[in-house]
N, C-alpha and C. Protein backbone atom coordinates (compact mmCIF):
# COMPACT_ATOMS: atom_id res chain seq x y z
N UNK A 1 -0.83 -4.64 -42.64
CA UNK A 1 -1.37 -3.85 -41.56
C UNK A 1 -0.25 -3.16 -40.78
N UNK A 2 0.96 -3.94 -40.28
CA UNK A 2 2.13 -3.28 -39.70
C UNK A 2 2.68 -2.04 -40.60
N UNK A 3 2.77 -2.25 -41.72
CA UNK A 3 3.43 -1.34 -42.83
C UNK A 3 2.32 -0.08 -42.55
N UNK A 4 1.38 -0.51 -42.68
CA UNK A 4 0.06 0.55 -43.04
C UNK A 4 0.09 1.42 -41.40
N UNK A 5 0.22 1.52 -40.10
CA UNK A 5 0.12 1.48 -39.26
C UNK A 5 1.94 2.50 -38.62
N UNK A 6 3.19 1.90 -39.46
CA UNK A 6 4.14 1.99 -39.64
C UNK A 6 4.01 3.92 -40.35
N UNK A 7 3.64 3.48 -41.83
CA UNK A 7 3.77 4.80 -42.14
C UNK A 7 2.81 6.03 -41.93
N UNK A 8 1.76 5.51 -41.31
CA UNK A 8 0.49 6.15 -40.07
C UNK A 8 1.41 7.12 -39.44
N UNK A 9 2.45 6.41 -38.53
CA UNK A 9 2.79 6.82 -37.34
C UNK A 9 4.26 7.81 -37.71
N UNK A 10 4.65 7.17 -38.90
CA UNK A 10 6.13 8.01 -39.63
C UNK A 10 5.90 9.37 -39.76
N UNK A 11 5.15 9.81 -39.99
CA UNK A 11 4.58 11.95 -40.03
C UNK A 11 5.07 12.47 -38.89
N UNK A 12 4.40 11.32 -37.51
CA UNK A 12 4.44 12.28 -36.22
C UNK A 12 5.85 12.38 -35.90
N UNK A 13 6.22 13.69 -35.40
CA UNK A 13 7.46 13.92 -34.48
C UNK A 13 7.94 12.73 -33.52
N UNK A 14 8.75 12.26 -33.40
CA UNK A 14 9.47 10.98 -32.88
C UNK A 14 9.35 11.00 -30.87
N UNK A 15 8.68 12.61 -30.82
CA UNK A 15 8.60 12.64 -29.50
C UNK A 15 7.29 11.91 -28.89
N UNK A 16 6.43 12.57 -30.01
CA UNK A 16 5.18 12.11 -30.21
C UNK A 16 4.46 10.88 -30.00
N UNK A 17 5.28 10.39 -30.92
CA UNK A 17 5.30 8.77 -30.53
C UNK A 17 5.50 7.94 -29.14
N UNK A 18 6.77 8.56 -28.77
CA UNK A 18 7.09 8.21 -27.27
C UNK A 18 6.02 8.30 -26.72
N UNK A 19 5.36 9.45 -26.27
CA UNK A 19 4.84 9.61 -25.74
C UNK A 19 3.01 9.08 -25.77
N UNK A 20 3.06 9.09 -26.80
CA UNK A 20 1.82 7.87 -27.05
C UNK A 20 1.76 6.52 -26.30
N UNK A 21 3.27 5.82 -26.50
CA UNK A 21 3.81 4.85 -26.47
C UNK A 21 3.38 4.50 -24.85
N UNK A 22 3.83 6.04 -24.16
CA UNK A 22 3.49 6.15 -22.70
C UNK A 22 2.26 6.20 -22.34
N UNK A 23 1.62 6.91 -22.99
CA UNK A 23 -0.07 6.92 -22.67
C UNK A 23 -0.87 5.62 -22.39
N UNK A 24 -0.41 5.05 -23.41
CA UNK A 24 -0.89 3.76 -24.10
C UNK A 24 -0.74 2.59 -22.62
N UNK A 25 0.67 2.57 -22.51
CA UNK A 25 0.92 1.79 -21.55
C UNK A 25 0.34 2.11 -20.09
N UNK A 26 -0.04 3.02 -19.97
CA UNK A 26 -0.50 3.48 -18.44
C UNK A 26 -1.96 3.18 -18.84
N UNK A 27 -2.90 2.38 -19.30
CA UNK A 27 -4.03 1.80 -19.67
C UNK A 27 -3.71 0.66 -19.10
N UNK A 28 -4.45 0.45 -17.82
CA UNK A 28 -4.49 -1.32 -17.25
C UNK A 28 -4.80 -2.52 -17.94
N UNK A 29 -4.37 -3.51 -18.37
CA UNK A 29 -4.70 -4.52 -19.42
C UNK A 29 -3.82 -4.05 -20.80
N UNK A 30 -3.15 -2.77 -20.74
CA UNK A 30 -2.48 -2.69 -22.15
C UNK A 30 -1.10 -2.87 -21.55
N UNK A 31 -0.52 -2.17 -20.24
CA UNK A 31 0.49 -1.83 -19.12
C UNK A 31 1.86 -2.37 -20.54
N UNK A 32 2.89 -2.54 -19.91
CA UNK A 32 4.48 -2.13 -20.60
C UNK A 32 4.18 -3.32 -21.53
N UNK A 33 4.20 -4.28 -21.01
CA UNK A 33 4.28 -5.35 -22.28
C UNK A 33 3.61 -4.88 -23.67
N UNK A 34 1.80 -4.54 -23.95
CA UNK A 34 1.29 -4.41 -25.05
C UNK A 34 1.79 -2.85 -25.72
N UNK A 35 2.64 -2.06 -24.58
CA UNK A 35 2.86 -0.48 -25.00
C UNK A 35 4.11 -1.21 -25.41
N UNK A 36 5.25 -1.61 -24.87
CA UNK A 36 6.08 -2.38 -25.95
C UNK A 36 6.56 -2.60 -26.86
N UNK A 37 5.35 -3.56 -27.20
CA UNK A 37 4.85 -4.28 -28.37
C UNK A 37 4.23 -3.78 -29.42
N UNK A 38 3.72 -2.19 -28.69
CA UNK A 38 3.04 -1.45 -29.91
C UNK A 38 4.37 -0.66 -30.35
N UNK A 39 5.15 -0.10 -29.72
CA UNK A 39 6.02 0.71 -30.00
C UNK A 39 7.04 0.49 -30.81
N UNK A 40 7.64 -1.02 -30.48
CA UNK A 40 8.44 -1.90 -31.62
C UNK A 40 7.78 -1.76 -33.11
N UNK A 41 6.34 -2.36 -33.35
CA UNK A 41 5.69 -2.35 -34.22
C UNK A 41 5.54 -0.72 -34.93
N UNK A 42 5.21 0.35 -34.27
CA UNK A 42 5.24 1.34 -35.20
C UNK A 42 7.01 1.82 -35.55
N UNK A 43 7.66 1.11 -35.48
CA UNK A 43 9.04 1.40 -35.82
C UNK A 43 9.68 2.18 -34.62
N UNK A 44 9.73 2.12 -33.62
CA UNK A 44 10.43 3.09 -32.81
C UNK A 44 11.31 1.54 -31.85
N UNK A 45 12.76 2.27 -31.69
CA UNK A 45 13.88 1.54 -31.77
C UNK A 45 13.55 0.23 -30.26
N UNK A 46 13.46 -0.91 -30.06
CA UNK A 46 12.86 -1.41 -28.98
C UNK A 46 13.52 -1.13 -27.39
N UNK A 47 14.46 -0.35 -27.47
CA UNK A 47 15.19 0.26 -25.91
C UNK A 47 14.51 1.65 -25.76
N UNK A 48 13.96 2.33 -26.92
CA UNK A 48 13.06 3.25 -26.49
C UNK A 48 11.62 2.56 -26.17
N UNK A 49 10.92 1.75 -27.05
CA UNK A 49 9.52 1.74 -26.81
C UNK A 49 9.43 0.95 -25.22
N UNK A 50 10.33 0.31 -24.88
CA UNK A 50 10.24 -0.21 -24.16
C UNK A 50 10.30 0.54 -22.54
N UNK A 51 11.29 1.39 -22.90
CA UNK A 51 11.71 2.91 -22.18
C UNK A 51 10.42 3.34 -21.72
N UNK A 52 9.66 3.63 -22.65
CA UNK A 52 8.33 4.80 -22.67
C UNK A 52 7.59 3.89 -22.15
N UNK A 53 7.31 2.34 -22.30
CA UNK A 53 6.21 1.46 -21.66
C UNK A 53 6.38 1.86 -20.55
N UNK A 54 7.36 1.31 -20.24
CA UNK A 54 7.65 1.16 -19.12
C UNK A 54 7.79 2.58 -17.54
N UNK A 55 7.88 3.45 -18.40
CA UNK A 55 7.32 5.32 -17.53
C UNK A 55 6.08 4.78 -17.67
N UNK A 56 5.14 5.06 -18.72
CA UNK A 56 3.72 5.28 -18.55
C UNK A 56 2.99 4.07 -17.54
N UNK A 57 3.63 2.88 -17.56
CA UNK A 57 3.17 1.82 -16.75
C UNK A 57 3.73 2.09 -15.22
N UNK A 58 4.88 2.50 -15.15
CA UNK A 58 4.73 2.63 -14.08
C UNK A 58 4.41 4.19 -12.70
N UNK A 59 4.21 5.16 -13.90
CA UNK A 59 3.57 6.40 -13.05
C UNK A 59 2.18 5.98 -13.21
N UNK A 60 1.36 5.10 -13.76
CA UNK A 60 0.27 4.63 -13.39
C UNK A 60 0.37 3.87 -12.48
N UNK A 61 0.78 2.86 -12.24
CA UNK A 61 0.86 1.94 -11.11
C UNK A 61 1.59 3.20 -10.01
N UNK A 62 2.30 4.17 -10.01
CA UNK A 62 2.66 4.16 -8.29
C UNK A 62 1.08 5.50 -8.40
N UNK A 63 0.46 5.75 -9.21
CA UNK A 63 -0.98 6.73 -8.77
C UNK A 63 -2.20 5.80 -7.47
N UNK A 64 -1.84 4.13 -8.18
CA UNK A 64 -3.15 3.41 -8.25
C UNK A 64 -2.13 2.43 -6.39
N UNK A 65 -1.09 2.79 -6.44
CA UNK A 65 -0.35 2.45 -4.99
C UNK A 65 -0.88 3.21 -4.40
N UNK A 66 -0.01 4.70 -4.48
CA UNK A 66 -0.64 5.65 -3.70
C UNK A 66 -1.93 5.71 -3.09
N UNK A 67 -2.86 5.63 -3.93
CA UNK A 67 -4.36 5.79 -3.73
C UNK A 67 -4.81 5.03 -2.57
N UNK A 68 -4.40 3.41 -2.96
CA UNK A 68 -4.58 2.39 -2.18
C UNK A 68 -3.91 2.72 -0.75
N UNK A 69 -2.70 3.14 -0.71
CA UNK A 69 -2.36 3.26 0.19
C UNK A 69 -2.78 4.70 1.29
N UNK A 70 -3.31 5.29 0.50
CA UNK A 70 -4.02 6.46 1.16
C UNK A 70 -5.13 6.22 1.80
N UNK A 71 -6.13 5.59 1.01
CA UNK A 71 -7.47 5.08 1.45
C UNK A 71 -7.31 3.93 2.80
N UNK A 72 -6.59 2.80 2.36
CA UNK A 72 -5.76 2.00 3.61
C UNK A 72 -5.63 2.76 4.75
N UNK A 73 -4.48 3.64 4.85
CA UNK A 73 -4.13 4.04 5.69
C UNK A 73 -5.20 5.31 6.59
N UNK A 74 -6.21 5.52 5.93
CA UNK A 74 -7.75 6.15 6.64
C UNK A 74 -8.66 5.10 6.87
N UNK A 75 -8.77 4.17 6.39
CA UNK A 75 -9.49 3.11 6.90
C UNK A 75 -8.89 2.49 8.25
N UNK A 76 -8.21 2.27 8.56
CA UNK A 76 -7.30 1.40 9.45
C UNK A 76 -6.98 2.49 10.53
N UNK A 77 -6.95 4.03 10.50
CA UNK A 77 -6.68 5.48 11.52
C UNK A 77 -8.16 5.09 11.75
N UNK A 78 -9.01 4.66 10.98
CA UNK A 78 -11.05 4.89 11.49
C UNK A 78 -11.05 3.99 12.51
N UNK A 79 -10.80 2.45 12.49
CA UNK A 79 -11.07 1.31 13.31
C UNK A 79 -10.22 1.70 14.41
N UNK A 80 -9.24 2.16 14.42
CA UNK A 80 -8.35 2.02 15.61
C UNK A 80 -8.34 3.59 16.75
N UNK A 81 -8.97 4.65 16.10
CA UNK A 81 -9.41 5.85 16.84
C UNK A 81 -11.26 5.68 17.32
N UNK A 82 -11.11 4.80 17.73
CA UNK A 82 -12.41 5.10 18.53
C UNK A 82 -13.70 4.92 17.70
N UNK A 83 -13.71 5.47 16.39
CA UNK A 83 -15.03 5.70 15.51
C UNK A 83 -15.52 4.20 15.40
N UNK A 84 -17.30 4.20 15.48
CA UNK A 84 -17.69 2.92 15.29
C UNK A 84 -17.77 2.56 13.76
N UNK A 85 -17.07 1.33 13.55
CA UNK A 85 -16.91 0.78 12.11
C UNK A 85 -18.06 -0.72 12.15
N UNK A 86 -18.56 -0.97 11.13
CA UNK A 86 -19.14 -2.33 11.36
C UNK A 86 -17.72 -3.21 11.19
N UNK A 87 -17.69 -3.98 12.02
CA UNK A 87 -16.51 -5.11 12.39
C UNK A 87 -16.51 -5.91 11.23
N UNK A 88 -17.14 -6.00 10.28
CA UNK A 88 -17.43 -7.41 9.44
C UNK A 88 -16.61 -6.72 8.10
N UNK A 89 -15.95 -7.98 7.81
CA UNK A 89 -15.23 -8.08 6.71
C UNK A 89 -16.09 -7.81 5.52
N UNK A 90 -16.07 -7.19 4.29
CA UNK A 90 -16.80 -7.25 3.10
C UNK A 90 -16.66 -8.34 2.31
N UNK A 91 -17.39 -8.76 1.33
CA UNK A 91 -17.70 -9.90 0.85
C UNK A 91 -16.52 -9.74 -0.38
N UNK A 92 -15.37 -10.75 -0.32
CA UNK A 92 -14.40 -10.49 -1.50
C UNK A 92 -15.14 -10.92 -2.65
N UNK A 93 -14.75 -10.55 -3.89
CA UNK A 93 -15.35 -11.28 -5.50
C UNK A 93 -14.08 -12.25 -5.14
N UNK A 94 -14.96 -13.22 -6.25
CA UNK A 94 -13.51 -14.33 -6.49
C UNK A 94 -12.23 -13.93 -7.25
N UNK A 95 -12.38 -12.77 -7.82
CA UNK A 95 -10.76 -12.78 -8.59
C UNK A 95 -9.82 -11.99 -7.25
N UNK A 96 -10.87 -11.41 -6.51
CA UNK A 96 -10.03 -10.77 -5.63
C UNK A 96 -9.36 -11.93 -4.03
N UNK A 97 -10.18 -12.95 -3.92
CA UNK A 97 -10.12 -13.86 -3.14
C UNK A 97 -8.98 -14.72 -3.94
N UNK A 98 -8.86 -14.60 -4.89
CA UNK A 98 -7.78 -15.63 -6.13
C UNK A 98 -6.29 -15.43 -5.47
N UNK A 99 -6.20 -13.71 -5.92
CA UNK A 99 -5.14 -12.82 -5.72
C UNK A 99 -5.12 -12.75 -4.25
N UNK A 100 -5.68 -13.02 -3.31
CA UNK A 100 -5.61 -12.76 -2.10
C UNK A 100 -4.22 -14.11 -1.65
N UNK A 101 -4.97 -15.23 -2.29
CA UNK A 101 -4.46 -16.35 -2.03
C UNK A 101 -3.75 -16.60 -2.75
N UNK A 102 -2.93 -16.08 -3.97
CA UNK A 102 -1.71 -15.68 -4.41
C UNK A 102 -0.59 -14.82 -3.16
N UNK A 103 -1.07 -13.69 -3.15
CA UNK A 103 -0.42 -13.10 -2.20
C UNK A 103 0.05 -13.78 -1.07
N UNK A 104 -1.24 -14.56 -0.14
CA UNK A 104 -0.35 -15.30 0.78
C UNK A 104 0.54 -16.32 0.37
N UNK A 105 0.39 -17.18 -0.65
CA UNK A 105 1.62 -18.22 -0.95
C UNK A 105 2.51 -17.46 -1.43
N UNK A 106 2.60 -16.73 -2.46
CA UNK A 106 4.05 -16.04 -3.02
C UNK A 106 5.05 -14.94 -2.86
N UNK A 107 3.73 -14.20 -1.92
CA UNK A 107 4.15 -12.71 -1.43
C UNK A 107 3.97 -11.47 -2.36
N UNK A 108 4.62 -10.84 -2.52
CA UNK A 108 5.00 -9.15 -2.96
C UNK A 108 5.98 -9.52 -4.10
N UNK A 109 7.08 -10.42 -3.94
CA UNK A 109 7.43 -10.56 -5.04
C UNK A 109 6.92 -11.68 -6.21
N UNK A 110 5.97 -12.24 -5.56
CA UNK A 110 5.94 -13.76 -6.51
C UNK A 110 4.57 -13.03 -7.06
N UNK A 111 3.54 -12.04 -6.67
CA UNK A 111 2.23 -11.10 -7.08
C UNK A 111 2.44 -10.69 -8.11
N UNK A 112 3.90 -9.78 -7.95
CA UNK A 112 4.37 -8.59 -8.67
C UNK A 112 4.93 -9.28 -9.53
N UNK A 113 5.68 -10.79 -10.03
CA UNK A 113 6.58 -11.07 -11.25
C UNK A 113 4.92 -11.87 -11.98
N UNK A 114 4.36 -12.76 -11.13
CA UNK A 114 3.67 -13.13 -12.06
C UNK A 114 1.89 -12.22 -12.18
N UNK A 115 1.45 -11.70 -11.09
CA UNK A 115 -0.13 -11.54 -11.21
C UNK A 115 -0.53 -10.87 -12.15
N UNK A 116 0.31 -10.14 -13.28
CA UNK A 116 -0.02 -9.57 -15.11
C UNK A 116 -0.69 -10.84 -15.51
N UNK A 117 -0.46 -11.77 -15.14
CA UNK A 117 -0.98 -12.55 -16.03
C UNK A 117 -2.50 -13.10 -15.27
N UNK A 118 -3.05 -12.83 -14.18
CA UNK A 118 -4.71 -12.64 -13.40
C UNK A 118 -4.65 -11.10 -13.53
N UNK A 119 -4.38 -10.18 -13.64
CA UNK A 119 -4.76 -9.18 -13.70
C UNK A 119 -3.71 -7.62 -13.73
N UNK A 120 -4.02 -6.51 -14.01
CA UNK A 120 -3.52 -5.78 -14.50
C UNK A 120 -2.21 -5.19 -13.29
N UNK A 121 -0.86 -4.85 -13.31
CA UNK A 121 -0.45 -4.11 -12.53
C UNK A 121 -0.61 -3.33 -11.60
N UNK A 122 -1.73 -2.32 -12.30
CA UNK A 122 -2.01 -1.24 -11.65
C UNK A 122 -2.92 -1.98 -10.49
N UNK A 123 -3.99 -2.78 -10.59
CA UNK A 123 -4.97 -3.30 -9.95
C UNK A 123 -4.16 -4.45 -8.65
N UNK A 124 -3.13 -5.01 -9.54
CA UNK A 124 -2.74 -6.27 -8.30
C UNK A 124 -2.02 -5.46 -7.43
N UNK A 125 -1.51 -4.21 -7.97
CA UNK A 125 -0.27 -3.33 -6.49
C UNK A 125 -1.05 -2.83 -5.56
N UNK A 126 -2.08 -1.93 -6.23
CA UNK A 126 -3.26 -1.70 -5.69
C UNK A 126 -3.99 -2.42 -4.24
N UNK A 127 -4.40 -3.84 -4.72
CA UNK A 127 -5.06 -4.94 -3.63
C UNK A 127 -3.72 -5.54 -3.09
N UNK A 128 -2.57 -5.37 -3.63
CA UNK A 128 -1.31 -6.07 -2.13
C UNK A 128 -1.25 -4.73 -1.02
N UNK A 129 -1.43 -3.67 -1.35
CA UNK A 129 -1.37 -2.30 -0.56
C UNK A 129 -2.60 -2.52 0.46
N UNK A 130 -3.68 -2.64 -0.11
CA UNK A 130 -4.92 -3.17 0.35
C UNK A 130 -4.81 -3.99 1.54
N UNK A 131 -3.95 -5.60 1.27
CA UNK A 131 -3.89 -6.85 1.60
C UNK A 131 -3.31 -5.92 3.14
N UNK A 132 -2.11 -5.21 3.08
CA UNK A 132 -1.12 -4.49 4.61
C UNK A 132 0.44 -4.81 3.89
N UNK A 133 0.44 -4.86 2.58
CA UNK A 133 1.66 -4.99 2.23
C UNK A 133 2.42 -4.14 1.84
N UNK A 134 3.83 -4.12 2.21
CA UNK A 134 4.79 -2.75 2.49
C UNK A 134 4.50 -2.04 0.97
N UNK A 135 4.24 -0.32 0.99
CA UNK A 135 3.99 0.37 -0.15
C UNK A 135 4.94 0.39 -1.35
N UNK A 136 6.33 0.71 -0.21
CA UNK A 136 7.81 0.41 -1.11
C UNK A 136 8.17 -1.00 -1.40
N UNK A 137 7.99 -1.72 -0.79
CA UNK A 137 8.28 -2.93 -1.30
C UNK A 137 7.27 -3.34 -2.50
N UNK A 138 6.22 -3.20 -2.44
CA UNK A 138 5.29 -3.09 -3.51
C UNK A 138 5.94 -2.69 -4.89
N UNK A 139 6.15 -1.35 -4.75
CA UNK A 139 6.65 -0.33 -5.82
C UNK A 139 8.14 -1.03 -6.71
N UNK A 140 8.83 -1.80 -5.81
CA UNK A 140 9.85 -1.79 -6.14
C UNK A 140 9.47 -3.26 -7.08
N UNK A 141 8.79 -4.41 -6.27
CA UNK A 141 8.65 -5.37 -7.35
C UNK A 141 7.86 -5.37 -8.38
N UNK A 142 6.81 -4.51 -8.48
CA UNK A 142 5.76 -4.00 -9.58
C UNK A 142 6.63 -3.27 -10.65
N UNK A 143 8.05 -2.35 -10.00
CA UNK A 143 8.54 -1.71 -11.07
C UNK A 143 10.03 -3.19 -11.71
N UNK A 144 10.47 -3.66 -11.30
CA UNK A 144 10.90 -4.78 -11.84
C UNK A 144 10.03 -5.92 -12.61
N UNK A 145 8.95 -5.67 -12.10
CA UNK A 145 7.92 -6.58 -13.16
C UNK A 145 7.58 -6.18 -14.41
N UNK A 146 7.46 -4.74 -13.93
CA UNK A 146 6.75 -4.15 -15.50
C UNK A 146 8.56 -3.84 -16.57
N UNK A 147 9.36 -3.99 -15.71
CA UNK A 147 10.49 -3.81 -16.75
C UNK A 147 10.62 -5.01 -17.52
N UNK A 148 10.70 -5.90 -16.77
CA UNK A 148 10.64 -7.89 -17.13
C UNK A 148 9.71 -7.81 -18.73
N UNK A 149 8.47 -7.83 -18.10
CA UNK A 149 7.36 -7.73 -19.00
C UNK A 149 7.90 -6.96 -20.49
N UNK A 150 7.68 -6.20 -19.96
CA UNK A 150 7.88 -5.08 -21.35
C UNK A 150 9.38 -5.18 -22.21
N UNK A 151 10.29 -6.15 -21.59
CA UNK A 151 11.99 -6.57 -22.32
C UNK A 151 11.09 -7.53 -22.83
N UNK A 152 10.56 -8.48 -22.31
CA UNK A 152 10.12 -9.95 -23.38
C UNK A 152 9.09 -9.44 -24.26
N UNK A 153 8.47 -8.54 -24.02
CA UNK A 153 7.09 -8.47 -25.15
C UNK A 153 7.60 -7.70 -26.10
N UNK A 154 8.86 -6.93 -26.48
CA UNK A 154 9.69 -5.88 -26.96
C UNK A 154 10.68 -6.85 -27.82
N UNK A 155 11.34 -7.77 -27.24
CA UNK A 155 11.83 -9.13 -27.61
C UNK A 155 11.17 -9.92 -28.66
N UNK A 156 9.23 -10.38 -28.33
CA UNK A 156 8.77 -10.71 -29.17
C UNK A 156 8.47 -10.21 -30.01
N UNK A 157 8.62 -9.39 -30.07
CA UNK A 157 7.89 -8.14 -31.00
C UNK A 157 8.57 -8.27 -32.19
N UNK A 158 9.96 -7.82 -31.66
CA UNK A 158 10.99 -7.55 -32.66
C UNK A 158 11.41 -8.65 -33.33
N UNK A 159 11.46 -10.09 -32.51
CA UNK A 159 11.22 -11.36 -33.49
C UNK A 159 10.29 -11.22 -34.38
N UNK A 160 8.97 -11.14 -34.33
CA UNK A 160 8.17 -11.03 -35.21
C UNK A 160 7.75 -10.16 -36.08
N UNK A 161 8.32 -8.94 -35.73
CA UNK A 161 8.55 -7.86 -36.75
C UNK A 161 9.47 -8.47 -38.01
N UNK A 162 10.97 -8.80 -37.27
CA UNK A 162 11.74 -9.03 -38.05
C UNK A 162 11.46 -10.42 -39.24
N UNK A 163 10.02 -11.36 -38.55
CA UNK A 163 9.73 -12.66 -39.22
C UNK A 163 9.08 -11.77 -40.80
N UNK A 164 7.97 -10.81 -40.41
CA UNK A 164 7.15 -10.63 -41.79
C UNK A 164 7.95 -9.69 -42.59
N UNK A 165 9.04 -9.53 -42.35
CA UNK A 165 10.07 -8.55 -43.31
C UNK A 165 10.47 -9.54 -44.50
């Protein structure tokens, strides 16, 4: 299947690929690690695929900051200029009450190295922006996370590439 998949991808222009590589990874639940891991696997050298995860993961994650932090920052100008807001908190889901209570024990950086593994990048930077947590500080450990991520899954990769050879 790797071979078959391998010479699939050998036709396209080498830019091509990259840039797939990037697409791919800016998909929440696929983010740098599985773009990576795909990129090693179609033969492209693992300091590039990892390269390209790691853009596409993270100009998705600072869209899905931004956002958060846009919407935040009009929600919070509404309550505090006068306009009547209903006072009552909304009802969290539990994965979001999970991550909430991540956030308070570990912070911004302990969210950002481990919460890939409860949920996607884009989504946990997202709800710490949400939570009142600094935008840049956000950005900065989400983009050290997704580099982390995407060296070990690039790492495994290439172990296991190199196992079925």
């Amino acid at each position: 299947m790797i071979e078959a998949l391998q010479d699939f991808v050998s036709d396209f222009p080498t830019w091509m690929q990259w840039v797939g590589v990037m697409l791919v990874s800016a998909i929440p639940f696929v983010e740098s690690y599985f773009g990576s891991l795909i990129g090693v696997v179609i033969g492209l050298p693992p300091v590039v695929a990892v390269a390209a995860a790691v853009i596409g993961n993270v100009i998705s994650m600072l869209a899905f900051v931004m956002s958060a932090h846009g919407v935040r920052t009009r929600v919070v100008a509404g309550r505090s200029g006068g306009v009547a807001v209903d006072d009552r908190e909304p009802e969290e889901t539990p994965r979001r009450q999970k991550l909430r209570r991540a956030f308070d024990r570990y912070g911004v950086a302990g969210v950002s190295l481990l919460g890939q593994t409860i949920l996607p990048s884009q989504i946990t930077s997202a709800a710490m922006v949400s939570f009142g947590a600094n935008r840049n500080l956000v950005i900065f450990w989400q983009t050290i996370s997704i580099i982390l991520w995407g060296v070990v899954f690039a790492i495994l990769a290439t172990l296991g590439v190199n196992l079925t050879r």
